[in-house]
N, C-alpha and C. Protein backbone atom coordinates (compact mmCIF):
# COMPACT_ATOMS: atom_id res chain seq x y z
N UNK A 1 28.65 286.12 75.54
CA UNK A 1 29.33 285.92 74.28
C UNK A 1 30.66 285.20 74.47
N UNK A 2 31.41 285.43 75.49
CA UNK A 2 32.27 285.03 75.82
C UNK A 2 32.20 283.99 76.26
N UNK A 3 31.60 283.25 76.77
CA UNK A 3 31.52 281.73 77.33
C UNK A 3 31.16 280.62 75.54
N UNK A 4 30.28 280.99 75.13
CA UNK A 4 30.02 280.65 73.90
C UNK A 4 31.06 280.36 73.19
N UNK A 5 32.06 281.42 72.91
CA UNK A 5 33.31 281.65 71.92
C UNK A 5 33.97 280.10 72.98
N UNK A 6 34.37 280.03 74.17
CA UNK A 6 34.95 279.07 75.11
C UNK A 6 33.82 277.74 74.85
N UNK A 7 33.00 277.63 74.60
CA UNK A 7 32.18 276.58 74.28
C UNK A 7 32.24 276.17 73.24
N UNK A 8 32.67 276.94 72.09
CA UNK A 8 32.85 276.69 70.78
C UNK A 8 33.96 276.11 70.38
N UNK A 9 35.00 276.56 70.86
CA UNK A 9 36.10 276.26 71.14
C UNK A 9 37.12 274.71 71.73
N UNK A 10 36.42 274.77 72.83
CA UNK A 10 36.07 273.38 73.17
C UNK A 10 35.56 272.33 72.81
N UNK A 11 34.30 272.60 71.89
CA UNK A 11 33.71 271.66 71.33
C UNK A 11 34.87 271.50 70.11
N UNK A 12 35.29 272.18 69.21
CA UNK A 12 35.94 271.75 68.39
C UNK A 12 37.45 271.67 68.37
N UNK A 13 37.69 271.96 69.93
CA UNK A 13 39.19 270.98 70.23
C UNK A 13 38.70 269.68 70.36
N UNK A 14 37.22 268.57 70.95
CA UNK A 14 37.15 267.58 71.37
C UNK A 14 36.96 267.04 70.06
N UNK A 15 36.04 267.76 69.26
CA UNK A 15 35.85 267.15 67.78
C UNK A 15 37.22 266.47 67.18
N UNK A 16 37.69 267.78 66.85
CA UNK A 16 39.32 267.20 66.40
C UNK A 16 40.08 265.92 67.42
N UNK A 17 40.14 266.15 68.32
CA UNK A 17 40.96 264.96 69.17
C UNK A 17 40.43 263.84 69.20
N UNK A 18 38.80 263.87 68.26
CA UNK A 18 38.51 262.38 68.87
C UNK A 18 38.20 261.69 67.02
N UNK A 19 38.79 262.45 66.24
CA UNK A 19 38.15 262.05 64.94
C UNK A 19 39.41 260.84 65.00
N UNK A 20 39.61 260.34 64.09
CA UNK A 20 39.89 258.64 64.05
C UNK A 20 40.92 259.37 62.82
N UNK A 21 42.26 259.14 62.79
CA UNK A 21 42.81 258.95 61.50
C UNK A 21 44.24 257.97 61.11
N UNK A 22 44.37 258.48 60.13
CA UNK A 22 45.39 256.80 59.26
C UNK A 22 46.74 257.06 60.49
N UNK A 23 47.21 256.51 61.04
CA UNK A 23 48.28 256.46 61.67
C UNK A 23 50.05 256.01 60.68
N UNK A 24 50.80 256.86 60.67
CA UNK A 24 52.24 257.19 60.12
C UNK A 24 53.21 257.14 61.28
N UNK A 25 54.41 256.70 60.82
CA UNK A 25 55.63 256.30 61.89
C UNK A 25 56.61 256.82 60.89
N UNK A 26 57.39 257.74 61.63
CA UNK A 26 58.62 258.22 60.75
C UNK A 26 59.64 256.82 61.30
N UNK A 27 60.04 256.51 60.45
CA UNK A 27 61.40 255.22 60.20
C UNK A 27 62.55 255.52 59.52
N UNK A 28 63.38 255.12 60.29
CA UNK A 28 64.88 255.44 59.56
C UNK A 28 64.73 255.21 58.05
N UNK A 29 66.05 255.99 57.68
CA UNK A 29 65.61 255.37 56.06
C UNK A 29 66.93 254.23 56.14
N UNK A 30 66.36 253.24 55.05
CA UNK A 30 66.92 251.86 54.90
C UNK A 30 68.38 252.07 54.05
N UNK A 31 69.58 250.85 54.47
CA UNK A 31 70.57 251.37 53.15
C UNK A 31 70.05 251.32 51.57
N UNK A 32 71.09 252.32 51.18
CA UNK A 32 70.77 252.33 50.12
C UNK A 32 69.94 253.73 49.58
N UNK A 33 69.24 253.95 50.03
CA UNK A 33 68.04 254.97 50.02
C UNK A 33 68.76 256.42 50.04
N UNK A 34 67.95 257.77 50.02
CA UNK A 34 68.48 258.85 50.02
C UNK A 34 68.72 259.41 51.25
N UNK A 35 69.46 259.53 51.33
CA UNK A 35 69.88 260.51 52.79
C UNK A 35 69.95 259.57 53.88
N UNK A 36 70.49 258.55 53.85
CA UNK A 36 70.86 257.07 54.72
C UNK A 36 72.14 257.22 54.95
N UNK A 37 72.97 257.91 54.47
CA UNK A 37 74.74 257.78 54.92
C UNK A 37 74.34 259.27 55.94
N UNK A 38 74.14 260.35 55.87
CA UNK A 38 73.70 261.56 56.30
C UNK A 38 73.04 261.23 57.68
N UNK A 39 72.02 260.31 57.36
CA UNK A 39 71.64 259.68 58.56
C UNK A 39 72.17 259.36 59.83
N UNK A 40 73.02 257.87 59.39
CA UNK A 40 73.32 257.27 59.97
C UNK A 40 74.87 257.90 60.73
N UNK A 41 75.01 258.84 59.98
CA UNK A 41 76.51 259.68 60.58
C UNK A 41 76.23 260.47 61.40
N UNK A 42 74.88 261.16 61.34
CA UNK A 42 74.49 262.54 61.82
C UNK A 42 73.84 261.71 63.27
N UNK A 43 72.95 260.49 62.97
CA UNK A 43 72.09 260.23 64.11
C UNK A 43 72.53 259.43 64.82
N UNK A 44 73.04 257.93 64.00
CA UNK A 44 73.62 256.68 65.11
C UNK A 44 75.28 257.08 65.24
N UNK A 45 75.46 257.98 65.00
CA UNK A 45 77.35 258.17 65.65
C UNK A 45 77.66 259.33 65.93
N UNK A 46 76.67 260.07 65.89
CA UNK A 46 77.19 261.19 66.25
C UNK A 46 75.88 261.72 68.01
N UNK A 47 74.54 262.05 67.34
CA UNK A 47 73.59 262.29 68.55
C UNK A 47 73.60 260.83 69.20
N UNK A 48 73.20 259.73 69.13
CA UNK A 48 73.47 258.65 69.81
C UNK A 48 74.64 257.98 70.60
N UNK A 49 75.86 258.82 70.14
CA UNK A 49 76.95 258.05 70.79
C UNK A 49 77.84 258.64 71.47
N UNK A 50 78.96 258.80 71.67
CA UNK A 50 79.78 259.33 72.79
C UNK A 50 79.84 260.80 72.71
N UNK A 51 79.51 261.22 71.43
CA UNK A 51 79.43 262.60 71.55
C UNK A 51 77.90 263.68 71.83
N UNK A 52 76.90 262.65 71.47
CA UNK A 52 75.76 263.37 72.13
C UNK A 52 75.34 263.52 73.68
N UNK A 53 76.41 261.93 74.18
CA UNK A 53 76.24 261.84 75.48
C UNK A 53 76.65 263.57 76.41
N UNK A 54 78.77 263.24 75.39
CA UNK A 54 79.12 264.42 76.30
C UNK A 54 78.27 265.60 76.11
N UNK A 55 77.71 265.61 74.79
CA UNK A 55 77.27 267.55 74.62
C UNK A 55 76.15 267.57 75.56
N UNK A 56 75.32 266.47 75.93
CA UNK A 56 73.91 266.36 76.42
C UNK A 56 74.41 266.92 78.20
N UNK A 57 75.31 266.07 78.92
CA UNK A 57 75.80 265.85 80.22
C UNK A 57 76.48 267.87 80.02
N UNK A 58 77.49 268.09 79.17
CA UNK A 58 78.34 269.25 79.17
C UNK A 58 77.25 270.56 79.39
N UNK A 59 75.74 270.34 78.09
CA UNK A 59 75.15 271.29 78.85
C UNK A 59 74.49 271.75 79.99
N UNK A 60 73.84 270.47 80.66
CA UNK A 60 73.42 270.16 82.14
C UNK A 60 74.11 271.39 82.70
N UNK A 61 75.30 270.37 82.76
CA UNK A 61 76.49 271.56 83.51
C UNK A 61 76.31 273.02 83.42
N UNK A 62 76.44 273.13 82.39
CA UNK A 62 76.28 274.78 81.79
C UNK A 62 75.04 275.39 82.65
N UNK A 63 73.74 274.66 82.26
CA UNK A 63 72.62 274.70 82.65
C UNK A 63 72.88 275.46 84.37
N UNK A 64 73.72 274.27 85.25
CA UNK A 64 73.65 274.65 86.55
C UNK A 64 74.34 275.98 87.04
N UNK A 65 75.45 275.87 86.29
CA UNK A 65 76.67 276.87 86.62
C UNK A 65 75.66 278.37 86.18
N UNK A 66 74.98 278.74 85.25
CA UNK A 66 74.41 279.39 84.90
C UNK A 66 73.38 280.13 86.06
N UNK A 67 72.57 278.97 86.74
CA UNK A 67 71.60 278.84 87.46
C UNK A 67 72.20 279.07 88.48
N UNK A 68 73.31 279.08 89.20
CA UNK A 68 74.08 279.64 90.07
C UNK A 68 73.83 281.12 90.17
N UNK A 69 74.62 281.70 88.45
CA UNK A 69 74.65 282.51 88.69
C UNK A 69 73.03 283.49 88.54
N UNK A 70 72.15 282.85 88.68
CA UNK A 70 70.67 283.75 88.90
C UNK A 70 70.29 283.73 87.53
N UNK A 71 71.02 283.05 86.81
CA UNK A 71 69.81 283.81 85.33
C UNK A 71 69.43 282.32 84.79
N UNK A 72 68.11 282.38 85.07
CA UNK A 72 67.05 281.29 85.22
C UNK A 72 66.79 281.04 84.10
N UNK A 73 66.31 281.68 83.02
CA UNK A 73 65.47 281.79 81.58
C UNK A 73 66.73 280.65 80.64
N UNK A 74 68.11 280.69 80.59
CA UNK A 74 69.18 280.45 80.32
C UNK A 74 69.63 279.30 80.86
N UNK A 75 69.34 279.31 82.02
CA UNK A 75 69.38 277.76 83.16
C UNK A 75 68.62 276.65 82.25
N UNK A 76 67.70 277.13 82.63
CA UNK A 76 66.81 275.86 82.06
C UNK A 76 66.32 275.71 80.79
N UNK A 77 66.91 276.31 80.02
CA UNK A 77 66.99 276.41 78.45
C UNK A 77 68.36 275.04 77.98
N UNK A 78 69.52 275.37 78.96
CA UNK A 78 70.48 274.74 78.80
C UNK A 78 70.26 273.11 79.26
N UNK A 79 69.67 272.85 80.48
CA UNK A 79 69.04 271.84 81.30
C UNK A 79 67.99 271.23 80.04
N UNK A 80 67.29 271.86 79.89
CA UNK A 80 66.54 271.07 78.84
C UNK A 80 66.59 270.60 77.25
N UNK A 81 67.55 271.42 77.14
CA UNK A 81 68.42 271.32 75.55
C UNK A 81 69.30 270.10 76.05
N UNK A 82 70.06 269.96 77.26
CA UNK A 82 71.08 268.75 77.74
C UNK A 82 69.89 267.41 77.61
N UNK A 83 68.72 267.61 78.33
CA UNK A 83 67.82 266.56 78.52
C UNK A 83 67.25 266.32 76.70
N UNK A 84 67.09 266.85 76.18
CA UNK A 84 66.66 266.33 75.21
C UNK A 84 67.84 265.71 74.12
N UNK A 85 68.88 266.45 73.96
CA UNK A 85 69.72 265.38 73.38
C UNK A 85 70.41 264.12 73.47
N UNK A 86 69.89 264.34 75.06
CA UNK A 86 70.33 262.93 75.57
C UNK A 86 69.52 261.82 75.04
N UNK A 87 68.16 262.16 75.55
CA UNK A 87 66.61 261.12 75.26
C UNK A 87 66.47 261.27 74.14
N UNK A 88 67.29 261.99 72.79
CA UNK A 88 66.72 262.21 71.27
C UNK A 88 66.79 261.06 70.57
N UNK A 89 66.86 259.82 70.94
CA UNK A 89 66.26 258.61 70.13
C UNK A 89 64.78 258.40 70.96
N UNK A 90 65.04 258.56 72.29
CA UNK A 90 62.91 257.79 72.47
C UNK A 90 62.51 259.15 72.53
N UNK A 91 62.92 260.08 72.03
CA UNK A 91 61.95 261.81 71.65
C UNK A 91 61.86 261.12 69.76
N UNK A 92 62.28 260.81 69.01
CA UNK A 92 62.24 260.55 67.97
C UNK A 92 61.37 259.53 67.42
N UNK A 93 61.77 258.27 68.14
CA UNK A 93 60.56 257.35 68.31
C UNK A 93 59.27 257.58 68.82
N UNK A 94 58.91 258.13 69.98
CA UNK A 94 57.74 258.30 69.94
C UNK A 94 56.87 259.76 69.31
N UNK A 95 57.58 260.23 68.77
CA UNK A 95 56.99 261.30 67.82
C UNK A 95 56.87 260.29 66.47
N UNK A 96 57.28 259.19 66.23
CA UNK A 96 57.24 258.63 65.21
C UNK A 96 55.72 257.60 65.49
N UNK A 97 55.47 257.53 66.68
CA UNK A 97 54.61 256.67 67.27
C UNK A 97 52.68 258.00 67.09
N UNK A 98 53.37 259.22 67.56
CA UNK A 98 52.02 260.12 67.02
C UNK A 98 51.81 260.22 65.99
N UNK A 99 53.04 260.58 64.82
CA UNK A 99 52.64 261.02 63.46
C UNK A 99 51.80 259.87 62.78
């Protein structure tokens, strides 16, 4: 019974992964538009620029100093929260590239 339920399973994870559908790209919104000043403050000057750099690099840090002190779960919570705000324009783009 149990292999079945795992066969079943499988079959309709491959079903789903291989069905064909409309492909969507999240895109900035254009001037003018709603939530374009919000945008462009929040994303191209603020996470994109000298200040996402430092918060991205500042938590690294944190990350290690942490990891020093033995508590792992917290380490690399911080390490990977640093890594993703850094890369959060090609994490954005290519999630814009699946949707």
């Amino acid at each position: 019974m149990h292999k079945r339920k795992l066969l079943l399973m499988t079959a309709v994870a491959m079903i789903v992964t291989l069905v064909a559908s409309q492909a969507m790209a999240l895109v900035a919104p254009v001037a003018g538009s709603f939530g374009f000043e919000a945008y462009d403050f929040f994303i191209n000057n603020i996470l994109k620029g000298p200040f996402g750099a430092i918060a991205g690099v500042l938590s690294i840090i944190a990350g290690v100093v942490v990891m020093i002190q033995q508590k792992m779960v917290p380490a690399v919570l911080c390490i990977l929260g640093g890594v993703l705000v850094i890369n959060s324009d090609k994490i954005v783009t290519s999630l814009g590239m699946i949707i």
